[in-house]
Protein backbone atom coordinates (compact mmCIF):
# COMPACT_ATOMS: atom_id res chain seq x y z
CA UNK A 1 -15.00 -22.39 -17.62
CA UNK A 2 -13.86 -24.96 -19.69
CA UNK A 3 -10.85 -27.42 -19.35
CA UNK A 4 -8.60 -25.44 -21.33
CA UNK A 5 -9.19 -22.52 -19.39
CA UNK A 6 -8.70 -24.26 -15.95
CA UNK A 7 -5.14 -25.82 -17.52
CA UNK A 8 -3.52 -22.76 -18.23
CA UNK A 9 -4.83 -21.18 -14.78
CA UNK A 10 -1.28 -20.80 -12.62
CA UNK A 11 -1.62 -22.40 -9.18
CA UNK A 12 0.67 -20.35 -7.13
CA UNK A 13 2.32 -22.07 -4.04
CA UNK A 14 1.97 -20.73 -0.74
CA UNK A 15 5.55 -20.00 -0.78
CA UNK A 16 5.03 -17.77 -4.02
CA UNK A 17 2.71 -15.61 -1.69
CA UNK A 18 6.29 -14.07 -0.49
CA UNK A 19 8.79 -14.65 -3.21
CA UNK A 20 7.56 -13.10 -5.79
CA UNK A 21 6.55 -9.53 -3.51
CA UNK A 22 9.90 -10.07 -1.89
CA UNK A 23 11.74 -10.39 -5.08
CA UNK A 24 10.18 -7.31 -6.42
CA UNK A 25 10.66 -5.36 -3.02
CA UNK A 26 14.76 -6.34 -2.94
CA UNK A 27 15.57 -5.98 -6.68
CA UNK A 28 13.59 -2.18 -6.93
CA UNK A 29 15.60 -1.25 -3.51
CA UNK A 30 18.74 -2.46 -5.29
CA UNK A 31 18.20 -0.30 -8.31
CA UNK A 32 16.75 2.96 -6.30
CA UNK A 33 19.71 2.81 -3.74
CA UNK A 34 22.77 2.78 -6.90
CA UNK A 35 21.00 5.75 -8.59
CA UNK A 36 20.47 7.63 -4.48
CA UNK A 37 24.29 6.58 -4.55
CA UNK A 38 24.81 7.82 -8.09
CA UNK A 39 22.80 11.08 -7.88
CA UNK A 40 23.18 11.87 -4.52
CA UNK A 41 20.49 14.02 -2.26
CA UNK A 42 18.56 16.48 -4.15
CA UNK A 43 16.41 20.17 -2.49
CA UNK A 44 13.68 20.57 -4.67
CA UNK A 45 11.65 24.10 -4.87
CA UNK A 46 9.34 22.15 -3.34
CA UNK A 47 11.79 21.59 -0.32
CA UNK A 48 11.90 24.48 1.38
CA UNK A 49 8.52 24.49 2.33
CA UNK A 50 8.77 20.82 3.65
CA UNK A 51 11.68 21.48 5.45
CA UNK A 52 9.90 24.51 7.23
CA UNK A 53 7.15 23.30 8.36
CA UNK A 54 9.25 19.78 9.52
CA UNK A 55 10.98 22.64 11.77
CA UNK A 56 7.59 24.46 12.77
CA UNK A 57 6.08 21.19 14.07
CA UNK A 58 9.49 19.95 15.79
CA UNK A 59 9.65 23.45 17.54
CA UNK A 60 6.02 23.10 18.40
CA UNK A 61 6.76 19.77 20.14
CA UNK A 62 4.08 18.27 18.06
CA UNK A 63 1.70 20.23 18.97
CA UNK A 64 -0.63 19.99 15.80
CA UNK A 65 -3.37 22.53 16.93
CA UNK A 66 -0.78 25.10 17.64
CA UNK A 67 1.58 24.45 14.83
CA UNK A 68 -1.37 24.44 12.32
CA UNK A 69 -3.15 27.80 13.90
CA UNK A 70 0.15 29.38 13.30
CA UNK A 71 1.08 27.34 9.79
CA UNK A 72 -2.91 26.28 8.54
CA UNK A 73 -0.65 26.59 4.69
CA UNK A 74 0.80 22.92 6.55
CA UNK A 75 -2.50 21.08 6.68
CA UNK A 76 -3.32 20.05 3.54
CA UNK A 77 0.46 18.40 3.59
CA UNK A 78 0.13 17.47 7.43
CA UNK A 79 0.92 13.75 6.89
CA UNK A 80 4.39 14.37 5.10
CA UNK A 81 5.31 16.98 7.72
CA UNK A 82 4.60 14.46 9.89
CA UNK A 83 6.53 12.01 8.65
CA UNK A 84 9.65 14.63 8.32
CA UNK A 85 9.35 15.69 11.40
CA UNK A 86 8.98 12.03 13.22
CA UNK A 87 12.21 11.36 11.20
CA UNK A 88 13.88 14.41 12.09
CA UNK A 89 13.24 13.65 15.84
CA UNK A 90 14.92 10.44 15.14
CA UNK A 91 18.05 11.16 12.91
CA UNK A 92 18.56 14.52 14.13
CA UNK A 93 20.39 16.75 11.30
CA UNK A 94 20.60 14.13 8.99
CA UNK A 95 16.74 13.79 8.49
CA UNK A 96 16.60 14.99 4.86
CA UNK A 97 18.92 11.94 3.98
CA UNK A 98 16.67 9.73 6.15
CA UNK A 99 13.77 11.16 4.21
CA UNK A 100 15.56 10.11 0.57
CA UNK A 101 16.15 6.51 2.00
CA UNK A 102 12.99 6.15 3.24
CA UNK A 103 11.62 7.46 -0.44
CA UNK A 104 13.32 4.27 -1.61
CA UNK A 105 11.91 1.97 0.46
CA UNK A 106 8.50 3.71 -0.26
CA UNK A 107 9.42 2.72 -4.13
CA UNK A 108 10.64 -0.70 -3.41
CA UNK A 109 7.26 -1.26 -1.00
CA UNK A 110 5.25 -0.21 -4.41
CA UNK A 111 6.85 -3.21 -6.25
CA UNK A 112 6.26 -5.29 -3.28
CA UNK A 113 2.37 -4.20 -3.13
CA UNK A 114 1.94 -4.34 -7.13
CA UNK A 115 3.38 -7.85 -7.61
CA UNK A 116 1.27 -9.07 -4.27
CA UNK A 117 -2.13 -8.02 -5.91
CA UNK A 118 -0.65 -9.34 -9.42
CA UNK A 119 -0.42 -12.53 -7.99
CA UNK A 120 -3.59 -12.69 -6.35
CA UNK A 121 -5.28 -11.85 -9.22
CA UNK A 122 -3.52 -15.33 -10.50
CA UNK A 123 -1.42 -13.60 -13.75
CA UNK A 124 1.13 -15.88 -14.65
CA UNK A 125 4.89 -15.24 -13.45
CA UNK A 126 5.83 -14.12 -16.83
CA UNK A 127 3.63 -11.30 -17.05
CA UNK A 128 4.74 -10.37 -12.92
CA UNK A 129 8.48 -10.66 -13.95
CA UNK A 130 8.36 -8.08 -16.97
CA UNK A 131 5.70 -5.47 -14.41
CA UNK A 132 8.53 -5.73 -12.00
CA UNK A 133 11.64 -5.02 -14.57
CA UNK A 134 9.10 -2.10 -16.40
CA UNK A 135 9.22 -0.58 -12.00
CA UNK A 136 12.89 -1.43 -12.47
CA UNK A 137 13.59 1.10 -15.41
CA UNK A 138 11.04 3.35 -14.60
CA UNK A 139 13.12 6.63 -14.43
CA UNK A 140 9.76 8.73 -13.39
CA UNK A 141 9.74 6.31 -10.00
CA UNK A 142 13.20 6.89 -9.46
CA UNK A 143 14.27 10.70 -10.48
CA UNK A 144 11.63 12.04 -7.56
CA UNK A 145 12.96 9.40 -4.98
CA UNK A 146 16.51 11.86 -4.87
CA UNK A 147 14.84 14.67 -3.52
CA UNK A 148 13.31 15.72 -0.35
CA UNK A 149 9.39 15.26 -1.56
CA UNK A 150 6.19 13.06 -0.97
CA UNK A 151 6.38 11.51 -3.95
CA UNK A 152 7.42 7.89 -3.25
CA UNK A 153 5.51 7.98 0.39
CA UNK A 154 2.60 8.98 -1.57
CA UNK A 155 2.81 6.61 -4.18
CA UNK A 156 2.96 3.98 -1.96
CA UNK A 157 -0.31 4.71 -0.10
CA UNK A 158 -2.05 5.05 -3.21
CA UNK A 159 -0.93 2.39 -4.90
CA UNK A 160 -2.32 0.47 -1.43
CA UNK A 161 -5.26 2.07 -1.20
CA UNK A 162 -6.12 1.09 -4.95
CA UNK A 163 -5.10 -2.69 -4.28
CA UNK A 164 -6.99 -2.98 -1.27
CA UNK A 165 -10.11 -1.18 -2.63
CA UNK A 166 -10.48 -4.15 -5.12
CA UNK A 167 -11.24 -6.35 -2.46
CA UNK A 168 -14.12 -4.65 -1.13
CA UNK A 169 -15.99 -5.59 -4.57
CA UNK A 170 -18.16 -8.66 -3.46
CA UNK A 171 -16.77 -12.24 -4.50
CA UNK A 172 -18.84 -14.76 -5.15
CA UNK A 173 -17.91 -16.05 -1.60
CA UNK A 174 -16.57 -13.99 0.82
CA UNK A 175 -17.71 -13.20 4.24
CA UNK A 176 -19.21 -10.07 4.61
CA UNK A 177 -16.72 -8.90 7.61
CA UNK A 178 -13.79 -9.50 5.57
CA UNK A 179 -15.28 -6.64 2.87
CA UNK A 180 -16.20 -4.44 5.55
CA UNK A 181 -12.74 -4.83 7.51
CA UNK A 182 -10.90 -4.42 3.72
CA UNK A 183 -13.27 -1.41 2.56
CA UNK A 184 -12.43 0.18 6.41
CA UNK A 185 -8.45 -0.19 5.61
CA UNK A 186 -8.81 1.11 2.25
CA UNK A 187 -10.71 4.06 3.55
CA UNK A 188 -7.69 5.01 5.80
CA UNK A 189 -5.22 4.73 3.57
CA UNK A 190 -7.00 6.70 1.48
CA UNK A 191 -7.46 9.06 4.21
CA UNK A 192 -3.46 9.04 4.98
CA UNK A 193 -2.69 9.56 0.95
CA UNK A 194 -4.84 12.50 0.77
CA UNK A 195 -3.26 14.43 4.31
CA UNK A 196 -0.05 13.38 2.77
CA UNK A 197 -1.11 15.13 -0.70
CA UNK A 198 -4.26 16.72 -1.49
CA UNK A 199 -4.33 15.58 -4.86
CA UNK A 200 -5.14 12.15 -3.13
CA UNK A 201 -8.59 13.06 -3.42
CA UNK A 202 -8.84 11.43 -6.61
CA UNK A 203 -8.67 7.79 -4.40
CA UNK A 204 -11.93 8.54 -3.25
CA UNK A 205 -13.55 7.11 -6.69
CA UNK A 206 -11.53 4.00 -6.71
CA UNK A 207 -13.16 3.23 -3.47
CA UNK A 208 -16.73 4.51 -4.03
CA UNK A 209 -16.44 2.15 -7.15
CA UNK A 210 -15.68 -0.92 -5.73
CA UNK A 211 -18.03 0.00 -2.09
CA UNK A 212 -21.00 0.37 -4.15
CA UNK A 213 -19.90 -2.00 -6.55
CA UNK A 214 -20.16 -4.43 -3.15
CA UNK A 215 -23.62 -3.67 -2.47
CA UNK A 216 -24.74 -4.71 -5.62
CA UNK A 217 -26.47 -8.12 -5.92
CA UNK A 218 -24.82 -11.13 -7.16
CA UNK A 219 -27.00 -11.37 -10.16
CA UNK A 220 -27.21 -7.89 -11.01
CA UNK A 221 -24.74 -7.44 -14.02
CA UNK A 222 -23.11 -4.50 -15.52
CA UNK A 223 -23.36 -3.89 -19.37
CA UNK A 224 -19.67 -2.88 -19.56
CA UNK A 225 -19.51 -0.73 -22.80
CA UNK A 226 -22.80 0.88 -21.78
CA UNK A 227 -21.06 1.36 -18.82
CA UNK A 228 -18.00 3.12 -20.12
CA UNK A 229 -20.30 4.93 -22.85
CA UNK A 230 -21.79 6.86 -19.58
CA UNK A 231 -18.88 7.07 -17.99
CA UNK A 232 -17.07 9.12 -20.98
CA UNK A 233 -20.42 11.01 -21.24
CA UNK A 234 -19.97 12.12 -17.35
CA UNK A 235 -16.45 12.63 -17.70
CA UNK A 236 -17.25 15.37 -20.84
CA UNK A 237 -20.24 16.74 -18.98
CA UNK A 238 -17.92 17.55 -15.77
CA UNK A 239 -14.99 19.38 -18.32
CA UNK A 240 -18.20 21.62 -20.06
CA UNK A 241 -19.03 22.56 -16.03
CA UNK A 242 -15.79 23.09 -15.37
CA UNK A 243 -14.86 25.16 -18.53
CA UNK A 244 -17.86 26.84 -17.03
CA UNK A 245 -16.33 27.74 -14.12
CA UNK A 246 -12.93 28.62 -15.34
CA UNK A 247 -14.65 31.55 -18.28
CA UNK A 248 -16.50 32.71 -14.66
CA UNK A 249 -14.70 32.01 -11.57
CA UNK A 250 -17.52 34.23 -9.72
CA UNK A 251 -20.17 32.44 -10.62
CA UNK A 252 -18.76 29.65 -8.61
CA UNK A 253 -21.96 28.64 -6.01
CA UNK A 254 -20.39 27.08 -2.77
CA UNK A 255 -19.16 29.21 -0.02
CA UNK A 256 -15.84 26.97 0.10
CA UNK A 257 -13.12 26.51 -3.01
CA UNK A 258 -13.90 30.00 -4.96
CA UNK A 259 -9.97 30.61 -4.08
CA UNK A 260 -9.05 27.22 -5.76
CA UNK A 261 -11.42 27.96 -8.57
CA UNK A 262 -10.42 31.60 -9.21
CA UNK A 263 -6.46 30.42 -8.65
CA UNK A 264 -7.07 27.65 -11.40
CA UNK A 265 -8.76 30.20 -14.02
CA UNK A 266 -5.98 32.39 -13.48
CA UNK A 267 -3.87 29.71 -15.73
CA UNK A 268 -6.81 29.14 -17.87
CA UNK A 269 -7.28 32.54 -18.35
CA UNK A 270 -3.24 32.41 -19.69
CA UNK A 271 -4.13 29.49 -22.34
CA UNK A 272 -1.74 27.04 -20.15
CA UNK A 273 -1.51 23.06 -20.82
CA UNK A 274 1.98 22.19 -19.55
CA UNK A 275 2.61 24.03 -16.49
CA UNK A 276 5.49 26.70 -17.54
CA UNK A 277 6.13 24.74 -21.20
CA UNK A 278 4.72 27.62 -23.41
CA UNK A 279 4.65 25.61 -26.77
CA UNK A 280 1.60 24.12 -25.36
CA UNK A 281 -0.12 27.29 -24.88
CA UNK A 282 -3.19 28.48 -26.18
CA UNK A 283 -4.34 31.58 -27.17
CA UNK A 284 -6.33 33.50 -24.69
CA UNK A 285 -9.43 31.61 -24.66
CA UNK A 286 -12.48 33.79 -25.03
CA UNK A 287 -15.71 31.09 -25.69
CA UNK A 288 -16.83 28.39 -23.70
CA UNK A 289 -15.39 25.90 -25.89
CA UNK A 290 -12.13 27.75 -25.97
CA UNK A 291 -12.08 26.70 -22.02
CA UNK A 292 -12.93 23.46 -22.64
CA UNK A 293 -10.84 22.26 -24.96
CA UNK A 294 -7.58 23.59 -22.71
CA UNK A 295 -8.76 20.72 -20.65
CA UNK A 296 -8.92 18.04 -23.51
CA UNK A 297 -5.84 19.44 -24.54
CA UNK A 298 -4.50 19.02 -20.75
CA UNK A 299 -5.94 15.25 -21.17
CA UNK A 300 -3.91 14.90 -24.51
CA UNK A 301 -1.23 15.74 -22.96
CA UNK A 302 -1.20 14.02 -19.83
CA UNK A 303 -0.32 10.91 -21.37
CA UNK A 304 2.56 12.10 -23.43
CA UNK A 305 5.71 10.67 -24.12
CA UNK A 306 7.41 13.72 -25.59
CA UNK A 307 7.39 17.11 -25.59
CA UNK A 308 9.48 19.44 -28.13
CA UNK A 309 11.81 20.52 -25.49
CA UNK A 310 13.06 17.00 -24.63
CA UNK A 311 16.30 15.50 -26.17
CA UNK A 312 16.20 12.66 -28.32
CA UNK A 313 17.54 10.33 -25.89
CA UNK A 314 14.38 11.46 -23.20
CA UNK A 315 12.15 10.87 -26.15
CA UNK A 316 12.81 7.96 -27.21
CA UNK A 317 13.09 6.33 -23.75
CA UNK A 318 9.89 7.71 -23.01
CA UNK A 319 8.28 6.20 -26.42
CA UNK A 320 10.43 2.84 -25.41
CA UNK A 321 8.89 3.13 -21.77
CA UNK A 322 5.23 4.34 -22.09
CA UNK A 323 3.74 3.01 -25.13
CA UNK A 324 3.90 -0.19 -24.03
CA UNK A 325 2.33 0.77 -20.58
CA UNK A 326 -0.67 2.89 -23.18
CA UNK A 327 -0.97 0.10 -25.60
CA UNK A 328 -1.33 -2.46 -22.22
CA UNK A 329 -3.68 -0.79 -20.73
CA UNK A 330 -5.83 -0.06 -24.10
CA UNK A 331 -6.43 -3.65 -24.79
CA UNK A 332 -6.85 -4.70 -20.98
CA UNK A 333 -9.63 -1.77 -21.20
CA UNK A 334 -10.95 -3.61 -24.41
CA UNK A 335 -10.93 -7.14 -22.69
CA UNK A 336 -12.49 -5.74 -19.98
CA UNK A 337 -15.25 -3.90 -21.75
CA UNK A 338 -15.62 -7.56 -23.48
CA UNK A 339 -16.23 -9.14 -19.95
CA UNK A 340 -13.39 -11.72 -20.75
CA UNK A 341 -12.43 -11.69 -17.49
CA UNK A 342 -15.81 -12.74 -16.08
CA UNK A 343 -14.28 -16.18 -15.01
CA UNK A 344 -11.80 -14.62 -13.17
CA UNK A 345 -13.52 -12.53 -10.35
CA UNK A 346 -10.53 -11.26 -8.45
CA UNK A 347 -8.43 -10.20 -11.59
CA UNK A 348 -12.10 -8.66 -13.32
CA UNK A 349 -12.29 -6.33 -9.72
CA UNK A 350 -8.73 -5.21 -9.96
CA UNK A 351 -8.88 -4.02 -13.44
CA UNK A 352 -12.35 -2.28 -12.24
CA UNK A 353 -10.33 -0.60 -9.81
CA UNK A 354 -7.80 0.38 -11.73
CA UNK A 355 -9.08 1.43 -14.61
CA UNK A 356 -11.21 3.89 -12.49
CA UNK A 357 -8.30 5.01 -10.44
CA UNK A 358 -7.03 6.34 -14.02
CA UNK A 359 -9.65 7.74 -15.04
CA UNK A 360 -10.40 9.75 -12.00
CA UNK A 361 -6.39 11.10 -11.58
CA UNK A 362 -6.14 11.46 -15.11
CA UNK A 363 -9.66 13.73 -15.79
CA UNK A 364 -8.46 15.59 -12.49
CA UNK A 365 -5.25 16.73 -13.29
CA UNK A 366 -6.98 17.82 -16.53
CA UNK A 367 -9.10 19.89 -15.31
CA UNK A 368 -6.37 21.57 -12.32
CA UNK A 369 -2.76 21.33 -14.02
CA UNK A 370 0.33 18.95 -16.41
CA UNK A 371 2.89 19.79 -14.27
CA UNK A 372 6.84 20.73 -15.67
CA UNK A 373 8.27 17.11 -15.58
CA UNK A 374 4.76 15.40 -15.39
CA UNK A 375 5.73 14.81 -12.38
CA UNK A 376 1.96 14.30 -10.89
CA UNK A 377 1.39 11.30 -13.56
CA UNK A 378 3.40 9.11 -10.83
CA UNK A 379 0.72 7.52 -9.08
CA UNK A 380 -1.09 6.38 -11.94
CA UNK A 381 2.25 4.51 -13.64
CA UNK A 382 1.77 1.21 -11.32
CA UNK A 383 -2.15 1.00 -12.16
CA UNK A 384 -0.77 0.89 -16.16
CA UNK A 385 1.97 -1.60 -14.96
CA UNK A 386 -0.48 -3.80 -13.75
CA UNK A 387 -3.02 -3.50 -16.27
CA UNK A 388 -0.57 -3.75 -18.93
CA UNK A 389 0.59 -6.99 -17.01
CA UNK A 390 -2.93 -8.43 -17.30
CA UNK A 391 -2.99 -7.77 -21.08
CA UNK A 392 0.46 -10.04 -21.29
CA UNK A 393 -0.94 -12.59 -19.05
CA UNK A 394 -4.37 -12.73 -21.38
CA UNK A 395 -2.01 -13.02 -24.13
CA UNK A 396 -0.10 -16.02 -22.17
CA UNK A 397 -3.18 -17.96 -21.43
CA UNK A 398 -4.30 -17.41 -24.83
CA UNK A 399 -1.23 -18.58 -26.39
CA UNK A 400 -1.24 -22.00 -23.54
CA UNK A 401 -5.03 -22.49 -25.07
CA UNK A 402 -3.84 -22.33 -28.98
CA UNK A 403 -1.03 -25.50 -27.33
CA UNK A 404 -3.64 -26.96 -26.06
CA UNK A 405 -5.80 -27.69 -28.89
CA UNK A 406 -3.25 -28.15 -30.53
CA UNK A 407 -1.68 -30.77 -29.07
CA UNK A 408 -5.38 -32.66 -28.43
């Protein structure tokens, strides 16, 4: 590293290890409780089915082997019944609104846990500030926190679980225990994110990543674009199964999942790409390729900002909001793929972790289904915030260098 690097490094104070998280945590808490105070509480479709089993398990004194032999529809959401039901027992009939407040707190927590592992990674306050205002205004965080769902709760383990995973990725000095004890947390929150939504699945590559990633020698090295090269070819290899499976649910091999896989084809089999938004349709796919390019067209739009039924206010603040986050992200990918981060170990293993938490939600949801409101996209929007952070700080520290020289 040279001496224009190390100048422009920020050298954050050990009181900065709690102001900046804390700032984050109050000013997102702030915003979420005027629009809970604006909005008011919301049932979602989704709801009902929340709210019953919240009964089931309070009736069954928490009894989970007997509530889930009578309920087993429950246990693939038994952490946010849980968590219903523990508030329930607490605020009695006014659980669902403890449920909303505790949503917010979930969202503010996010901030809290996004700026913390921004500012371990060392980016500058600058590029912190603007992550935290981008949570601020992020109408997708705050339109789900209204209504009685997992949403926030979930978001906040899996933002978590991300965070922590990066840590398991072996510094250049580190003790060994401190990995294991990290990689051990990670694996439970994990754990927790996917009883609390089965979707959470998808954390379980973030933290194979960076646990074999931590196994690896210190002198082994990782040609990144050959890397990513493989990666895309793996990706594209699993959609052409997949399609597979979709064009011939019975051919499916395991003696678990056919249901998922034969529920799944049944949209296929319909041409969907946005759950229930029919302009996005395809015909009735009859090849192989037919199948497969649903799912690319799933992919396509996964990640975007409009769709023809939105009003021109909900498109543009969606262009205003998200392209940023895209075009972040892109050249945080690029700098990564460049190993300009190599001097910078801890920031280098959170974009790693990041970047494959993306990938693996993103290709998921793909291949299963783009919700209505794109609602599911949630947990990846603070793994864009912070890697669109890291492409402002690189500009920062670039920017500091070009002084620098200038100035010598």
């Amino acid at each position: 590293m040279n001496d224009s690097e190390q100048m422009d490094l920020p050298v954050p104070s050990k009181r900065e290890r709690f102001v900046g998280p804390l700032f984050g945590f109050a000013a997102m808490l702030v915003v979420n409780a005027v629009y809970l105070a604006y909005k008011g509480l919301f049932i979602a479709p989704d709801s009902s089915f929340y709210m019953l089993g919240t009964d089931q398990l309070v009736a069954a004194g928490f009894d989970f082997q007997a509530f889930l032999n009578g309920s087993p529809k429950f246990t693939q959401y038994i952490g946010f019944v849980t968590w219903c039901a523990a508030l329930k027992s607490v605020a009695g009939e006014n659980w669902p609104a403890a449920v909303v407040g505790g949503n917010a707190i979930a969202n503010a927590v996010t901030v809290a846990v996004l700026t913390h592992a921004l500012r371990r990674s060392s980016i500058c306050w600058q590029a912190r500030l603007c992550a935290i205002f981008w949570c601020m205004i992020a109408f997708d965080l705050l339109v789900w926190s209204k209504g009685l769902l997992s949403d926030p709760t979930f978001l906040v383990l899996a933002t978590s679980a991300v965070t922590v995973s990066a840590g398991c990725i072996k510094p250049r000095t580190g003790r060994l225990s401190r990995r294991i004890g990290l990689l051990g947390v990670a694996a439970v929150v994990s754990i927790a994110a996917i009883c609390w939504r089965p979707t959470g699945i998808a954390l379980v590559v973030p933290l194979s990543v960076c646990g074999l990633l931590g196994l690896l020698p210190k002198r082994f090295q990782v040609k990144r674009a050959f890397t990513l090269l493989v990666t895309l070819v793996v990706v594209e290899a699993g959609f052409l199964v997949f399609a597979h499976f979709m064009s011939a649910p019975e051919s499916w091999p395991l003696p678990f999942g056919g249901g998922h896989i034969s529920y799944t084809a049944h949209y296929y089999d319909d041409g969907q790409v946005v759950w229930k938004r029919y302009a996005t349709y395809h015909a009735e796919p009859e090849t192989l390729m037919d199948y497969h390019l649903i799912t690319l067209d799933r992919l396509r739009y996964w990640f975007a900002c409009y769709e023809s039924e939105f009003s021109f206010a909900h498109k543009l603040y969606n262009c205003v909001f998200y392209i940023p986050l895209f075009l972040g992200s892109a050249v945080t990918l690029v700098l990564w793929t460049l190993r300009k981060f190599r001097n910078r170990e801890q920031c280098d293993r959170l974009v790693t972790t990041l970047l494959s938490m993306v990938l693996a939600y993103s290709a998921m949801h793909a291949m299963l289904q783009v919700d209505y409101g794109w609602r599911y996209r949630v947990p990846i929007i603070p793994c864009m915030m912070m890697l669109s952070a890291i492409a402002l700080d690189a500009a920062v520290r670039h920017k500091s260098r070009d002084a620098i020289q200038d100035s010598l």
